[in-house]
C-alpha atoms as a PDB file:
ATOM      1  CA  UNK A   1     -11.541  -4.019  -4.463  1.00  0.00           C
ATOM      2  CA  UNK A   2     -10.662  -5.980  -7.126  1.00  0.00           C
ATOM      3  CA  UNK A   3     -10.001  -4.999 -11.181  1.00  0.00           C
ATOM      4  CA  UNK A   4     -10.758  -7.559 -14.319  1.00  0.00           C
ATOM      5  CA  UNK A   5      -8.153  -8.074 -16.298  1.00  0.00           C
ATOM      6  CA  UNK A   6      -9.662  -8.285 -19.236  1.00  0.00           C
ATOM      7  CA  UNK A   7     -12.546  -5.154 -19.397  1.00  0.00           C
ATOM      8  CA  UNK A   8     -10.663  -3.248 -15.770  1.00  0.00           C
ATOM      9  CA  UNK A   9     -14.119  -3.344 -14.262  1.00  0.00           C
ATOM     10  CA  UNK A  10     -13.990  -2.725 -10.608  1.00  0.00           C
ATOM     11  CA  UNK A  11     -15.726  -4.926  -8.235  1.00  0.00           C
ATOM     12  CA  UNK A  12     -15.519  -6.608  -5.090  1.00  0.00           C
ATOM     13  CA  UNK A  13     -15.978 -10.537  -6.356  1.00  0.00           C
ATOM     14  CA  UNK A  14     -12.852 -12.588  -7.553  1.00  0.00           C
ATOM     15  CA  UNK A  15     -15.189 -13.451 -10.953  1.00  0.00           C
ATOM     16  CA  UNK A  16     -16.347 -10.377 -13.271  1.00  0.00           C
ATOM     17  CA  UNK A  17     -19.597  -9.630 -13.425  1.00  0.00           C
ATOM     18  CA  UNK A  18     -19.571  -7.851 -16.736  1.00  0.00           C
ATOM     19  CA  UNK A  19     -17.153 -10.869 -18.655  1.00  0.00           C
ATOM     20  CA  UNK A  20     -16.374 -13.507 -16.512  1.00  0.00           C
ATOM     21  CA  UNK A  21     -13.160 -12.581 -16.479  1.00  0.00           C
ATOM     22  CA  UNK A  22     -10.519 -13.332 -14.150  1.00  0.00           C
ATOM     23  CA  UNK A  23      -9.736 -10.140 -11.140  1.00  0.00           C
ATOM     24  CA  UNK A  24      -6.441  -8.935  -9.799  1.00  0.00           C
ATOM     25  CA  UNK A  25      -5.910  -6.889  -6.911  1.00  0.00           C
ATOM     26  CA  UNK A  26      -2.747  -5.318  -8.440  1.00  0.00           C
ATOM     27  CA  UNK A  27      -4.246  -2.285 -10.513  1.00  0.00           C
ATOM     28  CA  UNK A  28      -3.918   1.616 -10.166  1.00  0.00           C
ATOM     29  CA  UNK A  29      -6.126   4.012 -10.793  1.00  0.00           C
ATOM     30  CA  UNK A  30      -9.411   4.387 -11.361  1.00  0.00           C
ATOM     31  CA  UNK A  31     -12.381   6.463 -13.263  1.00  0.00           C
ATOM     32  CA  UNK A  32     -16.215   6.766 -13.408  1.00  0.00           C
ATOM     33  CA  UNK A  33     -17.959   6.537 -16.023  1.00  0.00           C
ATOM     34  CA  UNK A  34     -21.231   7.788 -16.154  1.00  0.00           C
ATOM     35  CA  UNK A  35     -22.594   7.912 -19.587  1.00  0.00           C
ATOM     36  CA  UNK A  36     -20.373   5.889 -21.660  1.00  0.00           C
ATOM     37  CA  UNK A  37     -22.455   7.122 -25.068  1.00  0.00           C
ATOM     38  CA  UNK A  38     -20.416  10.207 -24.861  1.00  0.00           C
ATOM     39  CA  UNK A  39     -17.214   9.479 -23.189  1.00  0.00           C
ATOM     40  CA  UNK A  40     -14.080   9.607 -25.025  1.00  0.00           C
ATOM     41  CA  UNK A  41     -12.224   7.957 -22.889  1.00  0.00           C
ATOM     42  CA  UNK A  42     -14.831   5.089 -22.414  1.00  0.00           C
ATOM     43  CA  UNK A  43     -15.055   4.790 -26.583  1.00  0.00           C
ATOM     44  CA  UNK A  44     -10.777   4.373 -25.948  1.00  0.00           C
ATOM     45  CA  UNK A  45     -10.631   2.303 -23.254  1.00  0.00           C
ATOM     46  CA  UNK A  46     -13.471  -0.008 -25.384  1.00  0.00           C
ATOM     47  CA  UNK A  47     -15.951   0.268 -22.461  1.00  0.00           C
ATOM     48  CA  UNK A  48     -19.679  -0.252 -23.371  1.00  0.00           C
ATOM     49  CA  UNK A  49     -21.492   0.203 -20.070  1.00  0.00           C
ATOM     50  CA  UNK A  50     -21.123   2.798 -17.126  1.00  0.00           C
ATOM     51  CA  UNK A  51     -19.531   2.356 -13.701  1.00  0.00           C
ATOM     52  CA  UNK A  52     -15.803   2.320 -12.000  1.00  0.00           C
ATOM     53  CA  UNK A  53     -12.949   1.026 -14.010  1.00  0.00           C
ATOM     54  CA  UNK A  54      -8.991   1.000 -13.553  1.00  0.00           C
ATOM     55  CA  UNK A  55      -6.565   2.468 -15.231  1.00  0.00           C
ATOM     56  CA  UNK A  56      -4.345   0.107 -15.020  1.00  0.00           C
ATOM     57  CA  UNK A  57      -4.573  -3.650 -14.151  1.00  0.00           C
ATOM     58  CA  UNK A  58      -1.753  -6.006 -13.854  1.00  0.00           C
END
């Protein structure tokens, strides 16, 4: 599993799906979010769609 480094989007390709951004396997922790409309932490974390994101992504 691999994290973006630029939105922490979780996905298996080396490319980003949601920004073509570039992926790191080097990230802890993850979340789902599942409605992103009423998520705090998504509206924090600047996340406009739902699915898995890290935490943390180095």
């Amino acid at each position: 599993m691999n994290a973006c480094t630029k939105c922490h989007f979780l996905t298996e390709e080396k490319v980003c799906p949601k920004c073509s951004g570039e992926t790191s396997k080097e990230w802890q922790g993850y979340c789902i979010v599942t409605d992103h409309t009423k998520s705090l932490f998504a509206r924090k974390m600047g996340i406009t769609a739902n699915g898995r994101y890290a935490l943390r992504v180095r």
